[in-house]
N, C-alpha and C. Protein backbone atom coordinates (compact mmCIF):
# COMPACT_ATOMS: atom_id res chain seq x y z
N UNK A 1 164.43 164.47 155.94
CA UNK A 1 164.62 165.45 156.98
C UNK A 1 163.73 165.08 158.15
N UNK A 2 164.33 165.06 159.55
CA UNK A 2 163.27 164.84 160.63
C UNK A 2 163.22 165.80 161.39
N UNK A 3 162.10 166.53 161.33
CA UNK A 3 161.91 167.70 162.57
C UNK A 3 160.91 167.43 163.42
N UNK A 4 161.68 168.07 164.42
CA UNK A 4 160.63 167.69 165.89
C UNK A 4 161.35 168.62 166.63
N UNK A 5 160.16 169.18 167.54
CA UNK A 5 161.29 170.01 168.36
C UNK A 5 161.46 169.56 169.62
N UNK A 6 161.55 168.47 170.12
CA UNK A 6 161.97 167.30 170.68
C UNK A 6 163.07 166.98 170.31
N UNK A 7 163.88 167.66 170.90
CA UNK A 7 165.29 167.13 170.83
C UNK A 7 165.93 165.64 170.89
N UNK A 8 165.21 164.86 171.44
CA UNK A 8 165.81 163.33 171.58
C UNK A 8 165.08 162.97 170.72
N UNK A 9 163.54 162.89 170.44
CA UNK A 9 162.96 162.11 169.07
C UNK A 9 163.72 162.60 168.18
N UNK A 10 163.95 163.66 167.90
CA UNK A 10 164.60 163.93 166.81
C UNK A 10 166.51 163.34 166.38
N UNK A 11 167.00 163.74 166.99
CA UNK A 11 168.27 162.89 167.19
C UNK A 11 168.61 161.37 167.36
N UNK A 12 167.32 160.80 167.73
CA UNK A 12 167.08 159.05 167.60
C UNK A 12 166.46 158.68 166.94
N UNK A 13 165.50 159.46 165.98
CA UNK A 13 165.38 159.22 164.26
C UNK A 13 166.28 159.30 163.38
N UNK A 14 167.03 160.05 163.26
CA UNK A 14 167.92 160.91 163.18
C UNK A 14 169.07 159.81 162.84
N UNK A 15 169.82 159.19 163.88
CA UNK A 15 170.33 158.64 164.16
C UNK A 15 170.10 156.95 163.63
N UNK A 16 168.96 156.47 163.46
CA UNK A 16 168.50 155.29 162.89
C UNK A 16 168.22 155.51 161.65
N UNK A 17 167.87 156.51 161.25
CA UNK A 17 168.21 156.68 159.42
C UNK A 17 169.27 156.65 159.12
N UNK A 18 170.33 157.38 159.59
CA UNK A 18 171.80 157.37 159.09
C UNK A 18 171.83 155.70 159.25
N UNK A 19 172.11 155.11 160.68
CA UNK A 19 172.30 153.80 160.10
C UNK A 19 171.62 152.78 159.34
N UNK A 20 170.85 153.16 158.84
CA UNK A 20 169.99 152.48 157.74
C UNK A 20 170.78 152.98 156.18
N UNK A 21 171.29 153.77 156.26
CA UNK A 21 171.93 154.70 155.48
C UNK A 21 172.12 155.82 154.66
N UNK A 22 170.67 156.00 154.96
CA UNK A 22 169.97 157.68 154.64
C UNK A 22 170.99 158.76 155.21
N UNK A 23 171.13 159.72 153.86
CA UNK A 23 171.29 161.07 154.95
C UNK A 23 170.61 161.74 155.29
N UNK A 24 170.72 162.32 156.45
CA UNK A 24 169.60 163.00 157.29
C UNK A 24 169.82 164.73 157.62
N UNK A 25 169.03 165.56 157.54
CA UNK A 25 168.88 166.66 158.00
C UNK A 25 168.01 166.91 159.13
N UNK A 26 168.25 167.64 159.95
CA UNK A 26 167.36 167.56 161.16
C UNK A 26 166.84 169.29 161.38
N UNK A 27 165.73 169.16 161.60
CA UNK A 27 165.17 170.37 162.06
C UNK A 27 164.63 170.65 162.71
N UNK A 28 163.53 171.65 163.91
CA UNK A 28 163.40 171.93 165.60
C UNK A 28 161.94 172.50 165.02
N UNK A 29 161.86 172.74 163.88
CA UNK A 29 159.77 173.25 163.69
C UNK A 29 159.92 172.95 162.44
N UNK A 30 158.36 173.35 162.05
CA UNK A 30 158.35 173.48 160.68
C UNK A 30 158.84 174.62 159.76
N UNK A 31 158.89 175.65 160.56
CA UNK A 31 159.76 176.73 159.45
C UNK A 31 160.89 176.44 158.92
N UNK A 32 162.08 175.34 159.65
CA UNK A 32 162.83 174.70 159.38
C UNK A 32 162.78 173.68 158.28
N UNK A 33 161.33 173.00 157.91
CA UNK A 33 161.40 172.00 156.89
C UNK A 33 160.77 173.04 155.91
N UNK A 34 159.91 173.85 155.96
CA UNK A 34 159.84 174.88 154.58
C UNK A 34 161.46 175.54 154.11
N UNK A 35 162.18 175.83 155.07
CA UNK A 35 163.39 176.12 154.13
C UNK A 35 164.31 174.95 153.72
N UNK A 36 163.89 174.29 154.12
CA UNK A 36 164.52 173.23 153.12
C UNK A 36 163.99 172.60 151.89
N UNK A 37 162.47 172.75 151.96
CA UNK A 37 162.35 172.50 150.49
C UNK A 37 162.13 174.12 149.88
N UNK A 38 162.46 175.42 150.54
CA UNK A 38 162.06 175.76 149.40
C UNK A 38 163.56 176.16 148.69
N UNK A 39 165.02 175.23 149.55
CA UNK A 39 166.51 175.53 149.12
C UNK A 39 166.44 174.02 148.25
N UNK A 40 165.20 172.99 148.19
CA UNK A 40 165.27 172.06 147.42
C UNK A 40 166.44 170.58 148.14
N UNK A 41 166.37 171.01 149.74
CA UNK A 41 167.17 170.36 150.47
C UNK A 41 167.04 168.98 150.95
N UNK A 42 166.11 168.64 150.92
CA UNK A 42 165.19 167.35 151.22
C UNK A 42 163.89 167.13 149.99
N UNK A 43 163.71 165.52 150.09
CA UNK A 43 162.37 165.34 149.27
C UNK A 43 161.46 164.78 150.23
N UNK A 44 162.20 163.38 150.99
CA UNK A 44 161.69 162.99 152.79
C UNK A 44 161.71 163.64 153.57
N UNK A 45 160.42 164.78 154.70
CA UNK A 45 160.25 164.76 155.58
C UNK A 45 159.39 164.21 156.59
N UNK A 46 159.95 163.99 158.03
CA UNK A 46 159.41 163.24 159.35
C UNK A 46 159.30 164.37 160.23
N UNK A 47 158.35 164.63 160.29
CA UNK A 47 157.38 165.70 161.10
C UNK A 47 156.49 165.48 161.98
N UNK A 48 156.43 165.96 163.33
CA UNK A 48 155.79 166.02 164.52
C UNK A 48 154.46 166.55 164.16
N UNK A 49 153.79 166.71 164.76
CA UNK A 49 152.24 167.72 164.08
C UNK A 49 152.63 168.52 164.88
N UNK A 50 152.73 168.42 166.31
CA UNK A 50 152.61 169.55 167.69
C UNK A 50 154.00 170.59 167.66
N UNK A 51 154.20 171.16 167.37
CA UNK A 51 155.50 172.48 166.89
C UNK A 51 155.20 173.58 167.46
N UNK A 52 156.29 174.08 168.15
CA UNK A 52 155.81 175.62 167.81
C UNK A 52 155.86 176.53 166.80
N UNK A 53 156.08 177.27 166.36
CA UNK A 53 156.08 178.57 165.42
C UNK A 53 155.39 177.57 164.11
N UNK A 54 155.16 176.64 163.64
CA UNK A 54 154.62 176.40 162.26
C UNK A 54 154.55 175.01 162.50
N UNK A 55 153.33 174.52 163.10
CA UNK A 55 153.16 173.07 163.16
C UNK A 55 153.06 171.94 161.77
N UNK A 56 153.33 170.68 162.31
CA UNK A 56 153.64 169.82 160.79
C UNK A 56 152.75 169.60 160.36
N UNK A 57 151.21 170.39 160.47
CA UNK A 57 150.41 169.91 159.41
C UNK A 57 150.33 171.53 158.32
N UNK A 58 150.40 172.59 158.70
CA UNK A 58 150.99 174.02 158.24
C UNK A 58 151.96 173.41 157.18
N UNK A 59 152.76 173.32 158.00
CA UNK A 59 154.52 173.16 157.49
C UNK A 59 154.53 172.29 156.51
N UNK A 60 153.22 170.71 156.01
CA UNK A 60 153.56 169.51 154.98
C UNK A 60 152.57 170.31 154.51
N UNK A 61 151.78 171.20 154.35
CA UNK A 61 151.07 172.16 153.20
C UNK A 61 152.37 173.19 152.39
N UNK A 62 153.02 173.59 153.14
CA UNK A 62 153.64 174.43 152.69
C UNK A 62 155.06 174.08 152.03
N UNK A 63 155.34 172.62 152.81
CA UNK A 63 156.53 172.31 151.74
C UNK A 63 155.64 171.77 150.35
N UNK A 64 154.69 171.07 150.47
CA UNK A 64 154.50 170.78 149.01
C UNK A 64 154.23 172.13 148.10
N UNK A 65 153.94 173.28 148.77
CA UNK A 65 154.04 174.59 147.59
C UNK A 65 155.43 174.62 147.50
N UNK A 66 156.75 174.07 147.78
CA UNK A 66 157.66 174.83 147.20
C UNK A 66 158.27 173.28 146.65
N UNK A 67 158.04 172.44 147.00
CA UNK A 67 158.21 170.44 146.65
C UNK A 67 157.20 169.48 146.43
N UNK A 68 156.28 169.89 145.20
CA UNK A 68 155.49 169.08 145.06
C UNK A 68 155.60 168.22 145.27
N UNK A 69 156.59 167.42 144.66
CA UNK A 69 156.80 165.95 144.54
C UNK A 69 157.39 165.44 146.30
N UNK A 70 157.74 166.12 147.56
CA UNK A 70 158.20 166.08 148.86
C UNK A 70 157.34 164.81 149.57
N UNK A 71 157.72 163.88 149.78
CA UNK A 71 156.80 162.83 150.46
C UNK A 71 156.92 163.31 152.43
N UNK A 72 155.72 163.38 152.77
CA UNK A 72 155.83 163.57 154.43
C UNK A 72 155.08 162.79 155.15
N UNK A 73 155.94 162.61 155.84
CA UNK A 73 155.11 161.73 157.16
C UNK A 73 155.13 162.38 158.14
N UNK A 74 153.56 162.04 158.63
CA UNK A 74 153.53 163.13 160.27
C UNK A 74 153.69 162.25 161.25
N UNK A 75 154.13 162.75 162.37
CA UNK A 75 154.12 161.75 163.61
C UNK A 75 153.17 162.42 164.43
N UNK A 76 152.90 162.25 165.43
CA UNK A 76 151.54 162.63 166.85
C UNK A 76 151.51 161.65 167.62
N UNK A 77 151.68 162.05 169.03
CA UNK A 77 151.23 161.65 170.18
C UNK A 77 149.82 161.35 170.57
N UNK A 78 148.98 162.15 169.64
CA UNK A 78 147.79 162.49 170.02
C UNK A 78 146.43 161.76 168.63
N UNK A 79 145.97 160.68 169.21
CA UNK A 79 145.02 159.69 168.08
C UNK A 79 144.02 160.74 168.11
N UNK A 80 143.50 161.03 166.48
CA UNK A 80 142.32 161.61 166.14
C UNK A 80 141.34 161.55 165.28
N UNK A 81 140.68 161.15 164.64
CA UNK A 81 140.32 161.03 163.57
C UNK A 81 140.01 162.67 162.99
N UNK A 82 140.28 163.55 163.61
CA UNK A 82 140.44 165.43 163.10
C UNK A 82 142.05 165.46 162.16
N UNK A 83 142.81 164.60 163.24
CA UNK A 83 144.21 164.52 162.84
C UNK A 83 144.31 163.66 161.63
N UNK A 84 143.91 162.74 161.18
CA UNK A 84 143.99 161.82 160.31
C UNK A 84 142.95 162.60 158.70
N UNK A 85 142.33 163.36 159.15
CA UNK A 85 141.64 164.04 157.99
C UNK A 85 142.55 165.32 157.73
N UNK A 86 143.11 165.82 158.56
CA UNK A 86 144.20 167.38 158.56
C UNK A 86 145.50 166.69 157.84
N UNK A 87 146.07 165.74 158.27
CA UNK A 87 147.39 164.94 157.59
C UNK A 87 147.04 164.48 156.07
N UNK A 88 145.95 163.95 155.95
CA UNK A 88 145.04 163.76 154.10
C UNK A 88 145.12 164.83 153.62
N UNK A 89 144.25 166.03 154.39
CA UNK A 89 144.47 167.14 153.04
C UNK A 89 145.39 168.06 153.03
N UNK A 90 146.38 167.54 154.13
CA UNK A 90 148.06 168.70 154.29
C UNK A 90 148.81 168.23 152.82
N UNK A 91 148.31 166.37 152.41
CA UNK A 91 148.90 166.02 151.69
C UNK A 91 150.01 164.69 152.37
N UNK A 92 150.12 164.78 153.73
CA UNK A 92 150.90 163.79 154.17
C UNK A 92 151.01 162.26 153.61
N UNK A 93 151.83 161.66 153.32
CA UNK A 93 151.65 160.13 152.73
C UNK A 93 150.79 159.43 153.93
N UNK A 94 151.58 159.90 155.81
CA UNK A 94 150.81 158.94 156.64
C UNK A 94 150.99 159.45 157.57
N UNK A 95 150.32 159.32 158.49
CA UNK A 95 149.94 159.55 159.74
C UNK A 95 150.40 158.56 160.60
N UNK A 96 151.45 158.55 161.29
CA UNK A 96 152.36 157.44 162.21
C UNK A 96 151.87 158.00 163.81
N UNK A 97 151.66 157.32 164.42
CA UNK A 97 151.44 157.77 165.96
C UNK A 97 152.79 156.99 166.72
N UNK A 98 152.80 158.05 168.04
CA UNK A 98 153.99 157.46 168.91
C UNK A 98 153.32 157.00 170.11
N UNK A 99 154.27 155.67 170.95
CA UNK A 99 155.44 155.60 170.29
C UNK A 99 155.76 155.33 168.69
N UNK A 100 156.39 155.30 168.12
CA UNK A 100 156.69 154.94 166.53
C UNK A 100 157.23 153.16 166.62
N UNK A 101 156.89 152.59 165.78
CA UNK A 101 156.92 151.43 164.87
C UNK A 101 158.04 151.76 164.52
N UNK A 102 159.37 151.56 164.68
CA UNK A 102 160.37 151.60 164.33
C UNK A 102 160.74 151.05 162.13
N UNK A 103 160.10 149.42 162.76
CA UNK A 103 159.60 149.28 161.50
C UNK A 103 158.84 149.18 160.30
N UNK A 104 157.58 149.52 160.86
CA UNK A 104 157.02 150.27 159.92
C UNK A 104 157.47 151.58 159.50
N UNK A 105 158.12 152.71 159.76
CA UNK A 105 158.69 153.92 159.60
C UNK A 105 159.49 153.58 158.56
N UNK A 106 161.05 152.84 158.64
CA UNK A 106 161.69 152.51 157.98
C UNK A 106 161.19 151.78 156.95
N UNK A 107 160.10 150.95 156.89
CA UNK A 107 159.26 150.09 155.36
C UNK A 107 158.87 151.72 154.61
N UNK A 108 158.17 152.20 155.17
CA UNK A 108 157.28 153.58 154.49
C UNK A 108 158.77 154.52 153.74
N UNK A 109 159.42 154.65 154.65
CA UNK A 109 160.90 155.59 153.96
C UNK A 109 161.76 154.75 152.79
N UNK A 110 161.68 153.26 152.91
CA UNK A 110 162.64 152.73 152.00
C UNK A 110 161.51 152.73 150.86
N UNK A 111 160.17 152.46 151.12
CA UNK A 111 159.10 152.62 149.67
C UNK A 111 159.42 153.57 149.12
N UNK A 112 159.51 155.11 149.63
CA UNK A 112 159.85 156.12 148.77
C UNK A 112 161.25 155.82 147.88
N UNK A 113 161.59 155.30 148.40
CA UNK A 113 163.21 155.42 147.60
C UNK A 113 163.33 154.58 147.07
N UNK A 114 162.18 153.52 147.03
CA UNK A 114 162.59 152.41 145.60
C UNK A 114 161.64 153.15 144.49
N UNK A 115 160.50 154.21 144.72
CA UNK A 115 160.04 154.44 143.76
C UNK A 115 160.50 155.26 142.57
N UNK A 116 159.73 154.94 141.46
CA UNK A 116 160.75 155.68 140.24
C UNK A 116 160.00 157.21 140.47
N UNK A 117 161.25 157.88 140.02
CA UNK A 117 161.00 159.52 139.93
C UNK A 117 160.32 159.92 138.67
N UNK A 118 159.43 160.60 139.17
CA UNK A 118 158.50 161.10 137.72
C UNK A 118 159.52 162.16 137.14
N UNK A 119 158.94 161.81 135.98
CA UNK A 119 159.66 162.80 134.94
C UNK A 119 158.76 163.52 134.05
């Protein structure tokens, strides 16, 4: 799932997952990626930190209460080392800054999906 409420980041992530061949859900905050894991709708989310109504470091605390197992990556405009300690204990896998690494993004998303699912 990629939310941003950035309408074009979001739709040109969006858009380069599908052709990679992911399906994608897209969402405009984080209240949007808590209802999706807590409808069990996504396990990947790509999250902005800066949101309104429920920013993505809120929002990757709160999907892992309803998706433990939910891997998230945050994105930010903004280098911090405040930000890089808030994304650790939200639980985030990583902390990506923009612009985005096109390919590094896509290495980090295809790792999740070669890994085996705990049981």
């Amino acid at each position: 799932m990629v939310v941003d409420d950035d309408i074009g980041m979001r739709t040109t992530l969006g858009y380069i997952l599908e052709e990679e061949g992911y399906k994608v859900l897209e969402g405009e905050d984080g209240l949007d990626a808590i209802q999706a894991a807590k409808e069990k709708a996504a396990k990947v989310f790509i999250m902005d930190v800066k949101m309104s109504h429920v920013d993505g470091i809120e929002a990757c605390r709160t999907v892992h209460q309803y998706e433990p197992d939910a891997t998230v990556f945050l994105i930010t405009a903004y280098m911090s080392a405040r930000s890089e300690v808030e994304a650790a204990e939200a639980g985030a896998r990583a902390l990506l800054y923009k612009p985005l690494k096109m390919p590094q993004l896509l290495d980090l998303v295809s790792d999740v999906w070669q890994r085996p699912v705990a049981s």
